[in-house]
Protein backbone atom coordinates (compact mmCIF):
# COMPACT_ATOMS: atom_id res chain seq x y z
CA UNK A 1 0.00 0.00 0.00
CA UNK A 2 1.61 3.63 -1.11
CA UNK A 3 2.13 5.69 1.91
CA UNK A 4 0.68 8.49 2.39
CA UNK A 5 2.80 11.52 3.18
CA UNK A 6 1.40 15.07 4.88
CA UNK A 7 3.48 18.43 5.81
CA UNK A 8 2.52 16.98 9.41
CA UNK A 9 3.98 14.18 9.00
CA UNK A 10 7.38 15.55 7.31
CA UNK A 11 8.02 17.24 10.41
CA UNK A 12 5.81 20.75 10.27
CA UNK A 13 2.56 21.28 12.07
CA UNK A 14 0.85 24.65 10.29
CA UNK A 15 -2.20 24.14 13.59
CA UNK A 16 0.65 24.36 15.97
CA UNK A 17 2.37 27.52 14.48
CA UNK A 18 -1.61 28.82 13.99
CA UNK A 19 -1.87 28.24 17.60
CA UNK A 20 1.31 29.29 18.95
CA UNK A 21 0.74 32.99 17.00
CA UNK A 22 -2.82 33.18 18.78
CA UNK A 23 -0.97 32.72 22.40
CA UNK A 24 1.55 35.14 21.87
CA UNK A 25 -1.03 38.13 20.69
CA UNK A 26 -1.15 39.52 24.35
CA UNK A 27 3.03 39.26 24.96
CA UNK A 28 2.89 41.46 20.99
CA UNK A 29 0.16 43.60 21.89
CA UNK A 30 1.42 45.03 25.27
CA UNK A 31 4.63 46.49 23.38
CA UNK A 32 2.46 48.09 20.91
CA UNK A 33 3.00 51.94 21.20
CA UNK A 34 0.59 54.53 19.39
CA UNK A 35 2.29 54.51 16.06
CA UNK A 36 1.13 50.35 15.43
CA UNK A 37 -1.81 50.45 13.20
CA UNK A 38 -2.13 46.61 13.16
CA UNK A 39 -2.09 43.50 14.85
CA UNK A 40 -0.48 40.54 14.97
CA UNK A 41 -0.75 37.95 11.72
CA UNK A 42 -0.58 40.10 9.14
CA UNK A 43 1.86 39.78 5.91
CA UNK A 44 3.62 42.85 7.33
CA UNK A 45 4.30 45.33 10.47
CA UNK A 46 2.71 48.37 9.78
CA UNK A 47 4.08 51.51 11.65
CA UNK A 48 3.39 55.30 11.31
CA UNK A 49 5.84 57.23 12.94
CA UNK A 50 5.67 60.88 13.56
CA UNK A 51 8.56 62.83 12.60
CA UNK A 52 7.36 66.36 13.09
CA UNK A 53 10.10 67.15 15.74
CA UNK A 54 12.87 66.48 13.79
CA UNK A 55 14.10 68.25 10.73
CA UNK A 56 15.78 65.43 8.97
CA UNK A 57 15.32 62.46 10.51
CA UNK A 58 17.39 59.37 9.60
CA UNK A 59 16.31 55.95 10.09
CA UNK A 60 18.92 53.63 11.35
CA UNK A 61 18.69 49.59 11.21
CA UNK A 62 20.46 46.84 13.07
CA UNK A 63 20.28 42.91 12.69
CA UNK A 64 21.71 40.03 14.49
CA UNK A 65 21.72 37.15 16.66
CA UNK A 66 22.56 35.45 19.79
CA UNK A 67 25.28 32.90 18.63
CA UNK A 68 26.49 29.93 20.51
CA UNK A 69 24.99 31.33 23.52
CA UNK A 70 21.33 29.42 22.81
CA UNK A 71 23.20 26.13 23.64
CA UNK A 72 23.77 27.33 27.23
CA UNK A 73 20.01 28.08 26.93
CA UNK A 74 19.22 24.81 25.70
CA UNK A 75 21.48 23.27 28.50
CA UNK A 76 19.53 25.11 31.43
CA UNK A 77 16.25 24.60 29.93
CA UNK A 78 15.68 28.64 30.27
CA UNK A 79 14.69 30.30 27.29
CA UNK A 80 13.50 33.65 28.00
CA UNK A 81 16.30 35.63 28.76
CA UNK A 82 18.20 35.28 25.36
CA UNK A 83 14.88 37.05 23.70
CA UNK A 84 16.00 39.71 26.13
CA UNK A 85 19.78 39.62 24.98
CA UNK A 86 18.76 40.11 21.19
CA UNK A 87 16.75 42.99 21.90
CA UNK A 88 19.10 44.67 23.93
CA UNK A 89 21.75 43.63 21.36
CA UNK A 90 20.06 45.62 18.67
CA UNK A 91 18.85 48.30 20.61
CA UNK A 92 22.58 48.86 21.33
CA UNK A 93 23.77 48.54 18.18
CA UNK A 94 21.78 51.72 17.31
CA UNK A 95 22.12 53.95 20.12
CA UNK A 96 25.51 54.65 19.66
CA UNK A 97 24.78 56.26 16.67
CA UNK A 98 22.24 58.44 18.81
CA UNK A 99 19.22 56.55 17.82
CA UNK A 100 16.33 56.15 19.51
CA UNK A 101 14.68 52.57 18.99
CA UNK A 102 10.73 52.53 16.87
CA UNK A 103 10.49 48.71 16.32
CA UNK A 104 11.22 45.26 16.28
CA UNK A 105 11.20 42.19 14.19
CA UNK A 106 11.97 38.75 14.90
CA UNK A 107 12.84 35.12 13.53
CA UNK A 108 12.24 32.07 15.35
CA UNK A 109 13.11 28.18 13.79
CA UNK A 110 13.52 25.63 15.30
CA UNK A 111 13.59 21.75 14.37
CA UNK A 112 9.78 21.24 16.36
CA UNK A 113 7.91 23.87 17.69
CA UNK A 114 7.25 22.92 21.11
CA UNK A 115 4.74 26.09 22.73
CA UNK A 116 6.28 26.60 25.83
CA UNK A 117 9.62 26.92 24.58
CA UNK A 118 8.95 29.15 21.77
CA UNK A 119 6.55 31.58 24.23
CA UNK A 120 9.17 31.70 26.63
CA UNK A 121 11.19 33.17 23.63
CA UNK A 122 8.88 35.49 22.72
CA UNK A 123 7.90 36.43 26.37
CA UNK A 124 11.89 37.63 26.61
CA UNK A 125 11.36 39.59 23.31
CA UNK A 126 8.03 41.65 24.70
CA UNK A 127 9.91 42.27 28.43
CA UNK A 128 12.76 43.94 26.56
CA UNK A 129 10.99 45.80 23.97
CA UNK A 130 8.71 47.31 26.86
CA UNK A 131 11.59 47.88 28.63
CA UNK A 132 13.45 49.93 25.56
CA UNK A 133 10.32 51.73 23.80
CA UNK A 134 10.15 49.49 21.03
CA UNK A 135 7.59 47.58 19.79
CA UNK A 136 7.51 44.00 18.33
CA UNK A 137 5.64 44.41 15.33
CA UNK A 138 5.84 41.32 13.08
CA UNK A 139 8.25 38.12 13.27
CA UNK A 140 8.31 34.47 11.98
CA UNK A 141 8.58 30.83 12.47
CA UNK A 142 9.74 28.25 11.17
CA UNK A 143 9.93 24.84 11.45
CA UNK A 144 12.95 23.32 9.41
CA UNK A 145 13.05 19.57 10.96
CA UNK A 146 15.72 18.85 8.35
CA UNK A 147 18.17 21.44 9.65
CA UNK A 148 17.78 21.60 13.39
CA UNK A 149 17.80 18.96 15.95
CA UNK A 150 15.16 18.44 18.55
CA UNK A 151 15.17 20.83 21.28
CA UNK A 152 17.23 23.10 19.05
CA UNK A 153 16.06 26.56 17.64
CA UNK A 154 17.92 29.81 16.21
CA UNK A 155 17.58 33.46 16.73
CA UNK A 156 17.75 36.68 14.55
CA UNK A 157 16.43 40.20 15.21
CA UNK A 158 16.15 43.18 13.66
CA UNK A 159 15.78 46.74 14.91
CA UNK A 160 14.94 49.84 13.07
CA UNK A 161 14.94 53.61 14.98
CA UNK A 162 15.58 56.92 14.39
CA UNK A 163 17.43 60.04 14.76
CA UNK A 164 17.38 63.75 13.35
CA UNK A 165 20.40 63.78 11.19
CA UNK A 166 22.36 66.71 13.07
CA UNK A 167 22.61 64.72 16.67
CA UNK A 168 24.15 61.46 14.85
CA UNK A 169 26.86 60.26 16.78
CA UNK A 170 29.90 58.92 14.88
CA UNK A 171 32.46 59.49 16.19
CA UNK A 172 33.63 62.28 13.14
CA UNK A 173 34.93 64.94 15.97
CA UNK A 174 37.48 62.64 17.99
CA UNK A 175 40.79 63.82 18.26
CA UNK A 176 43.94 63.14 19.68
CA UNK A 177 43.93 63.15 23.50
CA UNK A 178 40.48 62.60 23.76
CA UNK A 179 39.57 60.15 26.67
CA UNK A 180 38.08 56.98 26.88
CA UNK A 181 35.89 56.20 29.37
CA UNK A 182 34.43 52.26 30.22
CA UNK A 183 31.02 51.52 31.05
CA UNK A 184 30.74 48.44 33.25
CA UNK A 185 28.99 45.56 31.78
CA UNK A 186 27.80 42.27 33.40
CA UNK A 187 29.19 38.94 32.16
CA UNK A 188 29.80 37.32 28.44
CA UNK A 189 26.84 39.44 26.82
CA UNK A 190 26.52 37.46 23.96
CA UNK A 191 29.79 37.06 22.55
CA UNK A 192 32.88 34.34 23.14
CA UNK A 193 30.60 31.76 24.21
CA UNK A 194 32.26 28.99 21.83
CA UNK A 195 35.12 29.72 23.62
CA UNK A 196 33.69 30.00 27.53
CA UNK A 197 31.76 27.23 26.67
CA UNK A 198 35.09 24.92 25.43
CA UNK A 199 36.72 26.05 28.20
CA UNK A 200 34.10 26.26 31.05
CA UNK A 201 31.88 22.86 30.84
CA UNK A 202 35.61 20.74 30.10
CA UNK A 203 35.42 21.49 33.70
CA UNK A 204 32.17 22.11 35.14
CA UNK A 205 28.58 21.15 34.43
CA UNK A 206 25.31 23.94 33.80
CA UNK A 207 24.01 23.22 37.37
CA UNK A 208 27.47 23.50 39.03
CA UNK A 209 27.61 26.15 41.36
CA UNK A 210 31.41 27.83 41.39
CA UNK A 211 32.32 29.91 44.57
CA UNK A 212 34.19 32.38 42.71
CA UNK A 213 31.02 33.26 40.81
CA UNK A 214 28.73 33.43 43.71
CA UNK A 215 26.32 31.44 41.44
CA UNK A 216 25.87 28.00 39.13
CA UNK A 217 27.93 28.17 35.68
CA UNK A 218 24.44 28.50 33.72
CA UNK A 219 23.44 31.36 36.05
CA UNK A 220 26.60 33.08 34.60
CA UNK A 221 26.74 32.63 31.11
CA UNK A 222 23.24 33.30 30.84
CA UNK A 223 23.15 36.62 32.55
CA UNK A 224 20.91 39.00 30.27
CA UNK A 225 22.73 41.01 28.34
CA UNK A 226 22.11 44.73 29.36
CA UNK A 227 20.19 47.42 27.63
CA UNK A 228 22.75 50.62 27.28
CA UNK A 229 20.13 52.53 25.93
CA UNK A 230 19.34 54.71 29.34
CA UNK A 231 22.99 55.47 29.77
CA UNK A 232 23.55 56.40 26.52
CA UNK A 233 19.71 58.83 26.59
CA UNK A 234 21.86 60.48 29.18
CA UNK A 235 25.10 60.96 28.46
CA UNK A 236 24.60 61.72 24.64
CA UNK A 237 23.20 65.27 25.43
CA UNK A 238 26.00 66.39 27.61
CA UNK A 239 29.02 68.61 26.17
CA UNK A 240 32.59 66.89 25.17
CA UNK A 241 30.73 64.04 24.66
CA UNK A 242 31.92 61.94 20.83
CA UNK A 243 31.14 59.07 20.29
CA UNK A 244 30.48 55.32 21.99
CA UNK A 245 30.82 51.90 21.03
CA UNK A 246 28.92 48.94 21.89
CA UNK A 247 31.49 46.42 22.86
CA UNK A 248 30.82 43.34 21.00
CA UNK A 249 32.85 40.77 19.01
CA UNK A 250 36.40 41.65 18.75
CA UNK A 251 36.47 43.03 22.35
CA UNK A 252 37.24 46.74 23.81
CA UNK A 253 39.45 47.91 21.01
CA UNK A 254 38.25 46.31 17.77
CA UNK A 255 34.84 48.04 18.55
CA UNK A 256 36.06 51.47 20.24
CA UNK A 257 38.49 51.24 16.65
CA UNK A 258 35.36 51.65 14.40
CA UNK A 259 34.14 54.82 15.69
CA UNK A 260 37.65 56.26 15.38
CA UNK A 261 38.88 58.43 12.39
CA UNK A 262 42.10 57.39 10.17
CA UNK A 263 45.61 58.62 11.67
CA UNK A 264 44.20 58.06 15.27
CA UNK A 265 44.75 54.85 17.80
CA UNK A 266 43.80 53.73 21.01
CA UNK A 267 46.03 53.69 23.98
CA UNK A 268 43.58 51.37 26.06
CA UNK A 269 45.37 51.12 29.81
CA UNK A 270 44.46 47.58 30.62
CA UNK A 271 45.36 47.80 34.22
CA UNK A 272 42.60 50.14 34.75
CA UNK A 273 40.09 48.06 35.86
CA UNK A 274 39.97 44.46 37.61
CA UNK A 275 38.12 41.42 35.44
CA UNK A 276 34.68 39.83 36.49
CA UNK A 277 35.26 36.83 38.05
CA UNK A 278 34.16 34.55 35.08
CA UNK A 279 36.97 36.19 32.73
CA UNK A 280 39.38 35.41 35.43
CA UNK A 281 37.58 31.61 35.69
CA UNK A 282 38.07 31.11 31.56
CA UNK A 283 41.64 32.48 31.56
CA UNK A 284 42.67 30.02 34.38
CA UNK A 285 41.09 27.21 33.49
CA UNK A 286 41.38 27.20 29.98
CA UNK A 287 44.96 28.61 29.97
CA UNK A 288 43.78 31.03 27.40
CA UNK A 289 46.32 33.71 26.22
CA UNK A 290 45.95 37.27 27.38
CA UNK A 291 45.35 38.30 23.54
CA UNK A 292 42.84 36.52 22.91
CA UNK A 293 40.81 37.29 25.45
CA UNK A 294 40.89 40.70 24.56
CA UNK A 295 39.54 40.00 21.34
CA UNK A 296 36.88 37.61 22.36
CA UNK A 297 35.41 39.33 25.72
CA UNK A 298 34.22 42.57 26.23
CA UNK A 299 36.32 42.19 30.16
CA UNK A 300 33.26 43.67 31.99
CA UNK A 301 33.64 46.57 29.41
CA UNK A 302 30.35 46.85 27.68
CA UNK A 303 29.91 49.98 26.70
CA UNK A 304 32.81 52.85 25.65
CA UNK A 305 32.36 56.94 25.63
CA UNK A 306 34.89 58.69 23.62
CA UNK A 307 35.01 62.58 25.67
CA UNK A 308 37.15 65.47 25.56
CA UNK A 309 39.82 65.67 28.21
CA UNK A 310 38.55 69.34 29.20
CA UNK A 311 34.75 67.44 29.89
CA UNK A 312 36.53 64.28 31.39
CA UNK A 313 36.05 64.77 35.04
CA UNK A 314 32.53 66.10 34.90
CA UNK A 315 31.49 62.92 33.01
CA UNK A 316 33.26 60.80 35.84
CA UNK A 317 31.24 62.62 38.13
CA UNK A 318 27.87 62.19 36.61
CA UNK A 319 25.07 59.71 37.95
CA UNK A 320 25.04 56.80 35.88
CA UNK A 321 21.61 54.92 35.82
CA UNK A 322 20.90 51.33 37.82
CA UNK A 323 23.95 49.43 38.58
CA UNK A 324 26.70 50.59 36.00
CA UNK A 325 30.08 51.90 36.68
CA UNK A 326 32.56 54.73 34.64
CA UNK A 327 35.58 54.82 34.65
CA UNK A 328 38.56 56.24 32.52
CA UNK A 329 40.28 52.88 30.56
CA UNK A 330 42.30 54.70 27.87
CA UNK A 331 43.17 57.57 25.46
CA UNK A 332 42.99 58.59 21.89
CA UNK A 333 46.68 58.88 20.37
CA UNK A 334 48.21 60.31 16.86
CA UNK A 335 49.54 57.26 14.75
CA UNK A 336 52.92 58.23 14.86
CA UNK A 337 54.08 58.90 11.33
């Protein structure tokens, strides 16, 4: 007798993905601000912003993902708080250029949509985007069987925002001597975790709580990565103030580098501040050279501020929001010729 073959039965259930966009509409609609003129479902995200205050405003777009750190995730069985990380990520990404975030998209897949896994994603997408302003206006899954293993999923996001073209931030106006200041961050973020990972579970398991730490290995790596978005709202407005970087990939100086013009270097004083614990836990254990984890880790560096040496002290002396720290880690210097 011929078989009979179904898209169920290849591995993708259309009633489950119905059914997992109806219990999400709630977690969507409560990040909805005034400027969504539709719901959930639809082919596309409809948004109507309101540019009257500016006088030439620029939209400015970020995308990525959450890399290796989803298998830490899928070791703890806790899947809302890299939702949270991409947002932030994104939101980042844009507010060093001075941008204020509008919206949010999102892509899901996975090898089986299970419902509570892929809500618990979404639910970390909705907290963040409340938390930042933006709104999550559209998204999709998908379920690829073929390409993921069970239990396994992927993230992307993309944000869009804006800003009025004359308070960009670039970096354009830094110049030798300038100072840079480090904005505390806390833990991996979401980058080097194919290394932490090789190095940390040789030795430990998730569940395994390390005294250094002051909390379990999972509890670590998976510590959301922070929104710099109300630092940056106040610090951007203040005098002396040119540029930041969101410390990423390729660590403290191959992101502060990018918002730094040609003929200038950093002169980053690496004894300025003490590592967090788990940077200190990876170096040990894995031996790992000093290089490398300066281009892997941000160090407890998240966030750097580029300012004027004459504005220096009054930025040290500023009230920074929640539980970050400032500090001066560095200087801008002439490439000598």
């Amino acid at each position: 007798m011929k078989k009979t073959h179904t898209y169920k039965s290849s591995g993708v259930d259309v009633e489950a993905g119905n059914r997992f966009v109806k219990s999400i509409g709630q977690l969507v609609a409560d990040t909805h601000r005034t400027e969504v003129i539709n719901t959930i479902g639809g082919f596309g995200g409809l948004f109507e912003p309101d540019f009257s205050s500016m006088k030439q405003p620029v939209l400015v777009s970020s995308v990525d993902g959450v890399g290796t750190k989803l298998i830490v995730a899928f070791k703890a069985g806790v899947y809302d708080t890299v939702g949270q990380d991409l947002v932030n990520h994104c939101v980042n990404d844009i507010a060093v250029c001075g941008a204020e975030p509008l919206f949010f998209l999102d892509y899901f897949s996975t090898g089986k949509l299970e419902q509570n896994v892929a809500y618990d994603v979404i639910k970390g997408f909705s907290i963040a985007c409340k938390e930042n302003g933006c709104a999550l206006i559209g998204g999709e899954t998908a379920e690829m069987p073929d390409i993921y293993s069970r239990g396994e999923f992927d993230l992307a996001g993309t944000v869009v925002g804006v800003v009025d073209r004359d308070m960009i931030i670039d970096g354009s106006g830094i110049r030798d001597g300038d100072i840079i200041i480090g904005v505390t961050g806390n833990g991996l973020h979401t980058n080097g975790y194919s290394l932490a990972r090789k190095v940390l579970f040789s030795k430990y398991k998730i569940d395994d709580f390390v005294d250094a730490l002051g909390m379990s290995i999972g509890e670590s790596l998976l510590q959301i990565h922070p929104s710099y978005l109300p630092f940056i709202r106040e610090f951007k407005k203040k005098d002396g103030v040119k540029g930041f970087a969101h410390i990423t990939g390729g660590g403290i100086e191959g992101n502060t580098s990018r918002i730094v013009p040609e003929g200038l270097q950093l002169a980053i004083d690496w004894k300025s501040w003490e590592w967090p614990a788990v940077f200190k836990l990876i170096k040990k254990i894995g031996d790992v050279p000093v290089d490398d984890m300066r281009r892997a880790f941000n160090l407890g560096i998240g966030l750097t501020m580029v300012v004027s040496p004459d504005h220096c002290d009054a930025m040290l002396k500023t009230p920074v929001p929640g539980w970050m720290e400032i500090f001066k880690i560095g200087q801008i210097k002439k490439i000598p010729e």
